[in-house]
C-alpha atoms as a PDB file:
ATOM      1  CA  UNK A   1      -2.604 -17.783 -10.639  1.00  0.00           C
ATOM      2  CA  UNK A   2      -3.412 -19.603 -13.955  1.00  0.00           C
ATOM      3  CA  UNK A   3      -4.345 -17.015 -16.888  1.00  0.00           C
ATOM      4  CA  UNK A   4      -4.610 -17.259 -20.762  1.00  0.00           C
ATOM      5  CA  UNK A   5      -1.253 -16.222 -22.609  1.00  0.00           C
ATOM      6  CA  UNK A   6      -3.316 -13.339 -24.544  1.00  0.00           C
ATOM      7  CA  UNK A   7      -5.000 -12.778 -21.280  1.00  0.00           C
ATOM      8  CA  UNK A   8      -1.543 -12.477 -19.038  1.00  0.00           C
ATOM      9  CA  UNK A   9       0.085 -10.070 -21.882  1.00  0.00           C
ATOM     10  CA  UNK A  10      -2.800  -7.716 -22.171  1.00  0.00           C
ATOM     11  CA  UNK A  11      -3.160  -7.552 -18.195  1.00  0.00           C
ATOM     12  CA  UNK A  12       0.198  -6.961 -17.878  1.00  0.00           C
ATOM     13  CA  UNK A  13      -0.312  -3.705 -20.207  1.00  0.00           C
ATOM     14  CA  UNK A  14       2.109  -4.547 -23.336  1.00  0.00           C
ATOM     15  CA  UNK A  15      -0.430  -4.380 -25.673  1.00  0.00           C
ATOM     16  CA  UNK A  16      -4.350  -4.852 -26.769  1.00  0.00           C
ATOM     17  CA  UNK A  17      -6.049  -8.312 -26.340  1.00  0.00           C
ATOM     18  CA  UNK A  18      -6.536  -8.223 -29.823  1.00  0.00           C
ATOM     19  CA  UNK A  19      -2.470  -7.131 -30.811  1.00  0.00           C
ATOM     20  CA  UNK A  20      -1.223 -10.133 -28.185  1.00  0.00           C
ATOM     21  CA  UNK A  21      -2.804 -12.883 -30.081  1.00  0.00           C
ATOM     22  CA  UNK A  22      -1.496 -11.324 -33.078  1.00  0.00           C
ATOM     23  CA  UNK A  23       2.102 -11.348 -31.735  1.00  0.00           C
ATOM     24  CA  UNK A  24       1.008 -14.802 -29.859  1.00  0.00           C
ATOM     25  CA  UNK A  25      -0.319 -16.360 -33.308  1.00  0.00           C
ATOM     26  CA  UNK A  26       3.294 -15.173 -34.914  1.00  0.00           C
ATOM     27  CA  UNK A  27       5.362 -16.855 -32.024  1.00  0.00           C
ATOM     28  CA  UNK A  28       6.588 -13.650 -30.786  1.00  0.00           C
ATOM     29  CA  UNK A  29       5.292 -15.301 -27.433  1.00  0.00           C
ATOM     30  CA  UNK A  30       7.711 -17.459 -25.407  1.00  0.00           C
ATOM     31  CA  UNK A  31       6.727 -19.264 -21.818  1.00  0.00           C
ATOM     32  CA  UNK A  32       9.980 -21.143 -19.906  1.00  0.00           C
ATOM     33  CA  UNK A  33      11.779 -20.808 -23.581  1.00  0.00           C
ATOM     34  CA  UNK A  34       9.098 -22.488 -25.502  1.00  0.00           C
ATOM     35  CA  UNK A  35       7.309 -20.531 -28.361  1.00  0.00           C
ATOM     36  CA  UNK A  36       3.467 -20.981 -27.911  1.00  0.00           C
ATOM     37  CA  UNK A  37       1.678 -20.142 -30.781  1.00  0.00           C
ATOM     38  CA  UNK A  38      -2.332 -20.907 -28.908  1.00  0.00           C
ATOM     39  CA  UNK A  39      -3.331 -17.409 -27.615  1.00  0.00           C
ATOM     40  CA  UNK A  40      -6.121 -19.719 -25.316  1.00  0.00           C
ATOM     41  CA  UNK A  41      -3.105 -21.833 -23.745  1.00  0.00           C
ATOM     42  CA  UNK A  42      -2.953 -21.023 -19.560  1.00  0.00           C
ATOM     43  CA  UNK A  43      -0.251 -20.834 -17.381  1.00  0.00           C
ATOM     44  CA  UNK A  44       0.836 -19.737 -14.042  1.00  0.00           C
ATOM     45  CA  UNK A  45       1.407 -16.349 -13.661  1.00  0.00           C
ATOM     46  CA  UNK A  46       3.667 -16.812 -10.468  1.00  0.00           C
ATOM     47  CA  UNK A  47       5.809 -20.019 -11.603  1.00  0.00           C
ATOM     48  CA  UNK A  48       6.230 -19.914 -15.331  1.00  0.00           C
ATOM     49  CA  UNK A  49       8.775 -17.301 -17.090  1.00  0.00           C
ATOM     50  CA  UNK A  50       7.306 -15.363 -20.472  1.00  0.00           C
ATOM     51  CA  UNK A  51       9.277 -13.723 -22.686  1.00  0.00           C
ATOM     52  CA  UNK A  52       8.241 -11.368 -25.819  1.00  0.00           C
ATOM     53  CA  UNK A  53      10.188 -10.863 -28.772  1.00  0.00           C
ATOM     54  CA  UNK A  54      12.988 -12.552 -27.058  1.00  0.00           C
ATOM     55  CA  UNK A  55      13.137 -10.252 -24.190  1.00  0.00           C
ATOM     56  CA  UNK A  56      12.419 -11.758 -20.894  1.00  0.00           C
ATOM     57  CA  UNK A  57       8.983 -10.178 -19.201  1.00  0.00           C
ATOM     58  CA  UNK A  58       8.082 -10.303 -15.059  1.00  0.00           C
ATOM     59  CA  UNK A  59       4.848 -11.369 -15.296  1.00  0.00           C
ATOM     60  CA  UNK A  60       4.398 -11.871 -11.780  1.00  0.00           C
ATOM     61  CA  UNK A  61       0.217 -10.637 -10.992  1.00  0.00           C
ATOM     62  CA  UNK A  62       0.772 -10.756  -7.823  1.00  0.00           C
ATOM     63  CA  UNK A  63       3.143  -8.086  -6.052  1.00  0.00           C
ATOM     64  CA  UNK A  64       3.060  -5.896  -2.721  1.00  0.00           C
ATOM     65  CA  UNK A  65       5.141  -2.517  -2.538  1.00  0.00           C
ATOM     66  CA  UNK A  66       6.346  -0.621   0.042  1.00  0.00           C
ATOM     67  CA  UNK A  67       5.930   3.255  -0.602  1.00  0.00           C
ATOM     68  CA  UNK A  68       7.327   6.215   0.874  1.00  0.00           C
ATOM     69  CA  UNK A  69       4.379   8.803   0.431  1.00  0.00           C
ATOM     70  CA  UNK A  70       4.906  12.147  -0.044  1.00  0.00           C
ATOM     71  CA  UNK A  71       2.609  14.554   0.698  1.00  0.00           C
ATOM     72  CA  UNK A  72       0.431  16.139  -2.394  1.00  0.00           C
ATOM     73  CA  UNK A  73      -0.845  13.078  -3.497  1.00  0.00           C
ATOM     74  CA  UNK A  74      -4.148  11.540  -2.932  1.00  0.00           C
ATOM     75  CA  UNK A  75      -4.584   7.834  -1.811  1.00  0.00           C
ATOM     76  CA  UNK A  76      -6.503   6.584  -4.460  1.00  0.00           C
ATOM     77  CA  UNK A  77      -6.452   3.840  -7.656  1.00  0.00           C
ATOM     78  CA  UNK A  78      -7.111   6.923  -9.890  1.00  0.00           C
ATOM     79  CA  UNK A  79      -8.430  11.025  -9.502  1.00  0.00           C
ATOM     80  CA  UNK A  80      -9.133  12.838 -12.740  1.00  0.00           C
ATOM     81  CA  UNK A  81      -8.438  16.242 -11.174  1.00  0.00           C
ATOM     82  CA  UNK A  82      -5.311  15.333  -8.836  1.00  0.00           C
ATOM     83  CA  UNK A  83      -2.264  13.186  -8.822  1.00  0.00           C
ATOM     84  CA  UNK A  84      -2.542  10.138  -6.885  1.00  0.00           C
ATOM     85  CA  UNK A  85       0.261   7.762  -5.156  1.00  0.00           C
ATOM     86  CA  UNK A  86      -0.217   5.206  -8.608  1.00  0.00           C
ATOM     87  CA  UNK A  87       0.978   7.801 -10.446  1.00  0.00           C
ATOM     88  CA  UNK A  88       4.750   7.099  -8.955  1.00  0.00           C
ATOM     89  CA  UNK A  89       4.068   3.306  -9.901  1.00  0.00           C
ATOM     90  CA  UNK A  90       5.164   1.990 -13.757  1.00  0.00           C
ATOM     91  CA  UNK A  91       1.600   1.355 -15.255  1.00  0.00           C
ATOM     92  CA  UNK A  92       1.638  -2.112 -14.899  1.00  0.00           C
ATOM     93  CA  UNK A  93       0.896  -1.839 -11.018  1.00  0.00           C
ATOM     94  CA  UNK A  94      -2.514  -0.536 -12.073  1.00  0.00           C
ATOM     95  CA  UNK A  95      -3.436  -2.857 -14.246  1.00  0.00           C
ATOM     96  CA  UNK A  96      -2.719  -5.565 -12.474  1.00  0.00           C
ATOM     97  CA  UNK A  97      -4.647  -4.412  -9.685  1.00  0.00           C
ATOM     98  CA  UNK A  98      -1.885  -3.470  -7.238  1.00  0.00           C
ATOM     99  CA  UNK A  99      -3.891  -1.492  -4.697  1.00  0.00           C
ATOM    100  CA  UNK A 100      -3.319   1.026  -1.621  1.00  0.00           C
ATOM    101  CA  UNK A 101      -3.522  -0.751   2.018  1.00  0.00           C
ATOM    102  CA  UNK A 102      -6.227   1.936   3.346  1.00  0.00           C
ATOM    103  CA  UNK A 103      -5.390   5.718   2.770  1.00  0.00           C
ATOM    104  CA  UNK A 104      -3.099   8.172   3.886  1.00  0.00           C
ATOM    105  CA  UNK A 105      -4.489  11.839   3.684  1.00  0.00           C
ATOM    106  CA  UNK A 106      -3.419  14.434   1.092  1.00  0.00           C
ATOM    107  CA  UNK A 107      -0.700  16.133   3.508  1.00  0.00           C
ATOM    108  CA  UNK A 108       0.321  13.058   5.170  1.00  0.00           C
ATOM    109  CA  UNK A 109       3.974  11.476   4.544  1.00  0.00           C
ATOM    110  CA  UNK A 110       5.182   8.100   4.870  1.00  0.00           C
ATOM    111  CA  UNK A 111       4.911   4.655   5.156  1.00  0.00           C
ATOM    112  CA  UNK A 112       1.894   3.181   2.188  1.00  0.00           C
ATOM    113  CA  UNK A 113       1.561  -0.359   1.597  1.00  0.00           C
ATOM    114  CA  UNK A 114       0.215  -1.346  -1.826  1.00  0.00           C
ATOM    115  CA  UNK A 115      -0.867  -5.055  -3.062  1.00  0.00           C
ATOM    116  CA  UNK A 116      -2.620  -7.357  -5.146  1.00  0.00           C
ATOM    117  CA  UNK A 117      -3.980  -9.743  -2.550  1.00  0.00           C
ATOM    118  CA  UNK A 118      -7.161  -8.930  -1.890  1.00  0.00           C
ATOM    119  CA  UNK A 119      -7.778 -10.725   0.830  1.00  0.00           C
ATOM    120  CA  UNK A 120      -4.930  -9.324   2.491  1.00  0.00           C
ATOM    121  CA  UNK A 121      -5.739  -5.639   1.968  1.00  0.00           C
ATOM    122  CA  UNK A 122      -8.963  -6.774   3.572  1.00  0.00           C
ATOM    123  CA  UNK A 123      -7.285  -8.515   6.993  1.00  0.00           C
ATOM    124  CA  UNK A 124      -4.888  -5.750   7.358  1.00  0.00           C
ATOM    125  CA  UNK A 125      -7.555  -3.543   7.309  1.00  0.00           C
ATOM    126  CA  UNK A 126      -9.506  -5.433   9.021  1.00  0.00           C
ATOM    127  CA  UNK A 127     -10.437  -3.746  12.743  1.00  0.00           C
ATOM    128  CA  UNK A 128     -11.004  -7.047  14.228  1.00  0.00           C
ATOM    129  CA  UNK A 129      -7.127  -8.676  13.460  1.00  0.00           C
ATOM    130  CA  UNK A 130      -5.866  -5.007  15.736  1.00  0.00           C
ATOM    131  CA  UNK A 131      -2.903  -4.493  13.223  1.00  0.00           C
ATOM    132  CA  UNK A 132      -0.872  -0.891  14.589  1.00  0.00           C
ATOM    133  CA  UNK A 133       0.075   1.952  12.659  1.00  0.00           C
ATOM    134  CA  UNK A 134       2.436   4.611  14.381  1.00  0.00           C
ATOM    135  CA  UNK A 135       2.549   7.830  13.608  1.00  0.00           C
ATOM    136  CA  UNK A 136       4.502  10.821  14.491  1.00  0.00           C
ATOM    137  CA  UNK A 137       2.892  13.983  14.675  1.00  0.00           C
ATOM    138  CA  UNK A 138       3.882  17.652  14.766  1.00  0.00           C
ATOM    139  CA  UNK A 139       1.209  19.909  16.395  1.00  0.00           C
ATOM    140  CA  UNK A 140       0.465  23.203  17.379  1.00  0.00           C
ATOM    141  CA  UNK A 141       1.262  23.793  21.054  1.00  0.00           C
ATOM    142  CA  UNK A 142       2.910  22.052  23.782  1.00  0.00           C
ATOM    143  CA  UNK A 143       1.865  19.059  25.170  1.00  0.00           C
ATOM    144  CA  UNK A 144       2.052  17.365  28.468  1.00  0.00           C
ATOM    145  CA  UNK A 145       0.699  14.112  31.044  1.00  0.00           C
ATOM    146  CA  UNK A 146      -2.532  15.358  30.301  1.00  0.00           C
ATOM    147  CA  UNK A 147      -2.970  14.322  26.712  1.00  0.00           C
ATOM    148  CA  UNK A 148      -0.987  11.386  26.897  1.00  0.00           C
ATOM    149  CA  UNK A 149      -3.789  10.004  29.804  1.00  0.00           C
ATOM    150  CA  UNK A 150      -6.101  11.596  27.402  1.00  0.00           C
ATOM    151  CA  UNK A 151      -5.203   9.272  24.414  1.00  0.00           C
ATOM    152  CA  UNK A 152      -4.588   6.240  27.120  1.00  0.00           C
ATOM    153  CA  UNK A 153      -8.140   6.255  27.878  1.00  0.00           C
ATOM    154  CA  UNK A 154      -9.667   6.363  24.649  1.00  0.00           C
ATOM    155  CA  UNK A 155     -11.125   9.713  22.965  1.00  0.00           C
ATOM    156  CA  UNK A 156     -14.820  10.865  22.349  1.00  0.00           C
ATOM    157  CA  UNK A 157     -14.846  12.370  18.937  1.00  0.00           C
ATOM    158  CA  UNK A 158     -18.179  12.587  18.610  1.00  0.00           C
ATOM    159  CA  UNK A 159     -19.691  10.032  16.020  1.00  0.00           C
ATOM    160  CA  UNK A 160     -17.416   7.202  17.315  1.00  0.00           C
ATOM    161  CA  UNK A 161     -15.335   6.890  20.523  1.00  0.00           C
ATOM    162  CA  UNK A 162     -11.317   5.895  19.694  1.00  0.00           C
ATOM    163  CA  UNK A 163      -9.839   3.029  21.581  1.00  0.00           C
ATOM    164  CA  UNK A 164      -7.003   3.854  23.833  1.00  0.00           C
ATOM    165  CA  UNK A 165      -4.004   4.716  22.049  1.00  0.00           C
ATOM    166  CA  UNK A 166      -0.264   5.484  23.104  1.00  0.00           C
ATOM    167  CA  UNK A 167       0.939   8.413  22.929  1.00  0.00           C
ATOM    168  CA  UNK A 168       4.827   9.174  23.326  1.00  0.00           C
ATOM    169  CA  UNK A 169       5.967  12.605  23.611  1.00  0.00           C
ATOM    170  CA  UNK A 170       9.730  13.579  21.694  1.00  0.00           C
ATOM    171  CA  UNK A 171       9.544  17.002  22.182  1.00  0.00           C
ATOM    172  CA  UNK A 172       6.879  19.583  23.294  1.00  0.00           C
ATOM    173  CA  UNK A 173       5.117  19.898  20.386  1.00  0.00           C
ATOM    174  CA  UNK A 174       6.548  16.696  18.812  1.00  0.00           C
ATOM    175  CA  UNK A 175       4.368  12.881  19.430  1.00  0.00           C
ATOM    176  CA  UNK A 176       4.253   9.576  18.048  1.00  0.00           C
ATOM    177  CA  UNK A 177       1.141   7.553  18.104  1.00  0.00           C
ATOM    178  CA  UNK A 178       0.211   4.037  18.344  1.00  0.00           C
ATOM    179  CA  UNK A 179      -2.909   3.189  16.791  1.00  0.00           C
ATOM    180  CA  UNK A 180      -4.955  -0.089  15.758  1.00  0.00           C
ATOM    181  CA  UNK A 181      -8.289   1.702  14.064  1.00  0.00           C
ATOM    182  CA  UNK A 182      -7.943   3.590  10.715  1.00  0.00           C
ATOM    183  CA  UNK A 183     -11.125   5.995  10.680  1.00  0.00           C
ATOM    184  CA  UNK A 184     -11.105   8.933   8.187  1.00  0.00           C
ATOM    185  CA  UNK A 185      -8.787  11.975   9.746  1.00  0.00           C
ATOM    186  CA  UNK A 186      -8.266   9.791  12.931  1.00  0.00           C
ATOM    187  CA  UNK A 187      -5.087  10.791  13.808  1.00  0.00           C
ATOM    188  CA  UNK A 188      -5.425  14.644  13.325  1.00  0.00           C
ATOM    189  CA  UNK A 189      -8.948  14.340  15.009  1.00  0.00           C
ATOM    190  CA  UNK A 190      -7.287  12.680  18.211  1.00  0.00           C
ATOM    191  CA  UNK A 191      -4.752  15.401  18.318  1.00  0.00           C
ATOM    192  CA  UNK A 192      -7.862  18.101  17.729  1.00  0.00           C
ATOM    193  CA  UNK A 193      -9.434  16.654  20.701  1.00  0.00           C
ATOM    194  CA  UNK A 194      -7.327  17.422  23.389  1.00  0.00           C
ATOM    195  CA  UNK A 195      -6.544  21.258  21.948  1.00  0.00           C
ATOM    196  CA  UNK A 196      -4.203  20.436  19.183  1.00  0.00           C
ATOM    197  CA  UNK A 197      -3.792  21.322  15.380  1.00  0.00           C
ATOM    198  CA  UNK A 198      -2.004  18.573  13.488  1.00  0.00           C
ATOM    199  CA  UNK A 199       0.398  20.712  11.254  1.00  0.00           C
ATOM    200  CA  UNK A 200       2.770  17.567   9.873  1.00  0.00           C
ATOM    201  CA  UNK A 201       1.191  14.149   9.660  1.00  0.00           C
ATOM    202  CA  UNK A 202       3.836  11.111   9.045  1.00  0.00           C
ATOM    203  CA  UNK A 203       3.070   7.235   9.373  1.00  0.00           C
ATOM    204  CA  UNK A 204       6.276   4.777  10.477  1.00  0.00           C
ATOM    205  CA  UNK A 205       5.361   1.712  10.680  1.00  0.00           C
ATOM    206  CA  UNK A 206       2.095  -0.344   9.242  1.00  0.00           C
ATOM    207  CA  UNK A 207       2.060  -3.571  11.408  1.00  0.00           C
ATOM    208  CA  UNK A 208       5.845  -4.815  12.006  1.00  0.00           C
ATOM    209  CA  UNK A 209       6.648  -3.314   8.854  1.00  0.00           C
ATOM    210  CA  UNK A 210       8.949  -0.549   9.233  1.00  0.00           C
ATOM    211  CA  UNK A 211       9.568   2.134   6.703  1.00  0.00           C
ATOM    212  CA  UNK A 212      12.619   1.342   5.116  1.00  0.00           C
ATOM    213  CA  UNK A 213      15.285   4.121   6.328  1.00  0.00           C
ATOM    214  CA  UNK A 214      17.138   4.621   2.831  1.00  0.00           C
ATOM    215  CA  UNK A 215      13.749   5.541   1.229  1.00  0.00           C
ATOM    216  CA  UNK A 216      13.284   8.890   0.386  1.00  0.00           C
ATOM    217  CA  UNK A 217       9.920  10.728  -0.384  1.00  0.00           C
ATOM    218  CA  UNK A 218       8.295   9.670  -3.318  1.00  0.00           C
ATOM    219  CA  UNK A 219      10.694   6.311  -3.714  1.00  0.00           C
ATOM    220  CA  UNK A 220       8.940   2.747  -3.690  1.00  0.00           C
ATOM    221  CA  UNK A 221      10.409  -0.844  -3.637  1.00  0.00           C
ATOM    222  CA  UNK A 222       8.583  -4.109  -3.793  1.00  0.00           C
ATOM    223  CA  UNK A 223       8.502  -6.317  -0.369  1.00  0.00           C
ATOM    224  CA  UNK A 224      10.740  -9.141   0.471  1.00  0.00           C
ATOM    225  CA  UNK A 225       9.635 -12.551   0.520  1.00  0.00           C
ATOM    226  CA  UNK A 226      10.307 -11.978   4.450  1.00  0.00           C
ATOM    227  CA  UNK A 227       8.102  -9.155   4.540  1.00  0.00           C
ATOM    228  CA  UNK A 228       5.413 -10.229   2.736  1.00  0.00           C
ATOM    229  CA  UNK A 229       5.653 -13.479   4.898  1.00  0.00           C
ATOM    230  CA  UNK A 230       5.268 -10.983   7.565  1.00  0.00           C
ATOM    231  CA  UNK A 231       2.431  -9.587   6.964  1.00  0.00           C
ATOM    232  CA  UNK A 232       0.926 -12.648   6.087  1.00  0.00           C
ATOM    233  CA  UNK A 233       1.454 -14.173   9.505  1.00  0.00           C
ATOM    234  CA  UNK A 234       0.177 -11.391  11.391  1.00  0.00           C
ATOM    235  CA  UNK A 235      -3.007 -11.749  10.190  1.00  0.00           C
ATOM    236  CA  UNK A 236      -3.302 -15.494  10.053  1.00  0.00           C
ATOM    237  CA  UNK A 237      -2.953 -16.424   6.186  1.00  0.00           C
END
């Protein structure tokens, strides 16, 4: 991505448009070792190294993270009345527009993917390209053959109909689901439909991606080359 030098520092949140070319115009500025003193000079964000007053920068705009959500935070860029998942991320991941893949509800746990690429969030989301997310799911009552034909042959929920969906048991009142839609309360309302309350909501696996084991609530790590690549390929870019 090519971007002006006062551009790329102010986006990347180390100062005011106005204080970069400041710092730019009194070669505080550095790209691959070379003082630039033109605040109007362009470079790539993704190739070229930048340093500021001598300290080396990342001013990579374009990044994807892998979050483990924890539950009590809403799925959004911003709230003014609640915490939301970008509140775990260093500011930088806001304004560079790192965004959540979809939404996770309030109470749910687990995996959140976050990114830059637009067009990516987009495909992943997109119903069309059938990209899975499991889930496992803690419910009131016990469950049986019944539901698990239930979710194979797709659910009426009343202002849309869900396409057949696996449903595992691991336990009586313990399930994992295999889902390729992402409608709001989906999951829970799928559960609701055949007689069961969702009490604990938790999300696996977003496409191949796996959440990563050693994660912990509330931890977050950027995405391999491999796994970006991954995702990538899955939905033909």
């Amino acid at each position: 991505m090519k971007m002006r030098l006062d551009r790329w520092l102010a986006t990347l949140s180390l100062g005011s448009r106005s204080e970069v070319k400041e710092w730019i115009r009194g070669g505080k500025a550095a790209v691959n070792g070379r003082i630039i003193w033109d605040p109007a000079l362009s470079f790539e964000t993704e190739e070229d190294s930048l340093s500021l007053n001598g300290k080396d920068i990342d001013g990579r705009m374009m990044r994807h993270v892998m979050m483990y959500k924890p539950g009590g935070l809403l799925t959004a860029a911003r709230d003014a009345k609640q915490p939301t998942v970008m509140d775990l991320l260093p500011p930088v991941y806001r304004s560079i527009g790192c965004m959540p893949v979809g939404r996770l509800d309030k109470d749910t746990t687990g995996l959140l993917l976050l990114t830059c690429d637009g067009e990516l969030n987009h495909r992943l989301l997109s119903p069309g390209r059938h990209v899975t997310k499991r889930y496992r799911a803690l419910v009131k009552g016990e469950m049986g053959e019944k539901e698990i034909e239930a979710f194979r042959s797709g659910l009426d929920l009343g202002d849309f109909t869900a396409q057949p969906a696996e449903l595992k048991l691991l336990g009586p009142s313990l399930a994992e689901t295999v889902i390729t839609e992402g409608k709001f309360h989906q999951v829970k309302r799928m559960f609701a439909a055949v007689g069961h309350e969702v009490i604990a909501l938790h999300r696996s696996a977003f496409g191949q991606l796996e959440l990563d084991p050693g994660m912990q609530e509330g931890q977050w790590r950027e995405l391999s080359d491999e796994e970006v690549g991954l995702l990538r390929r899955s939905v033909g870019l």
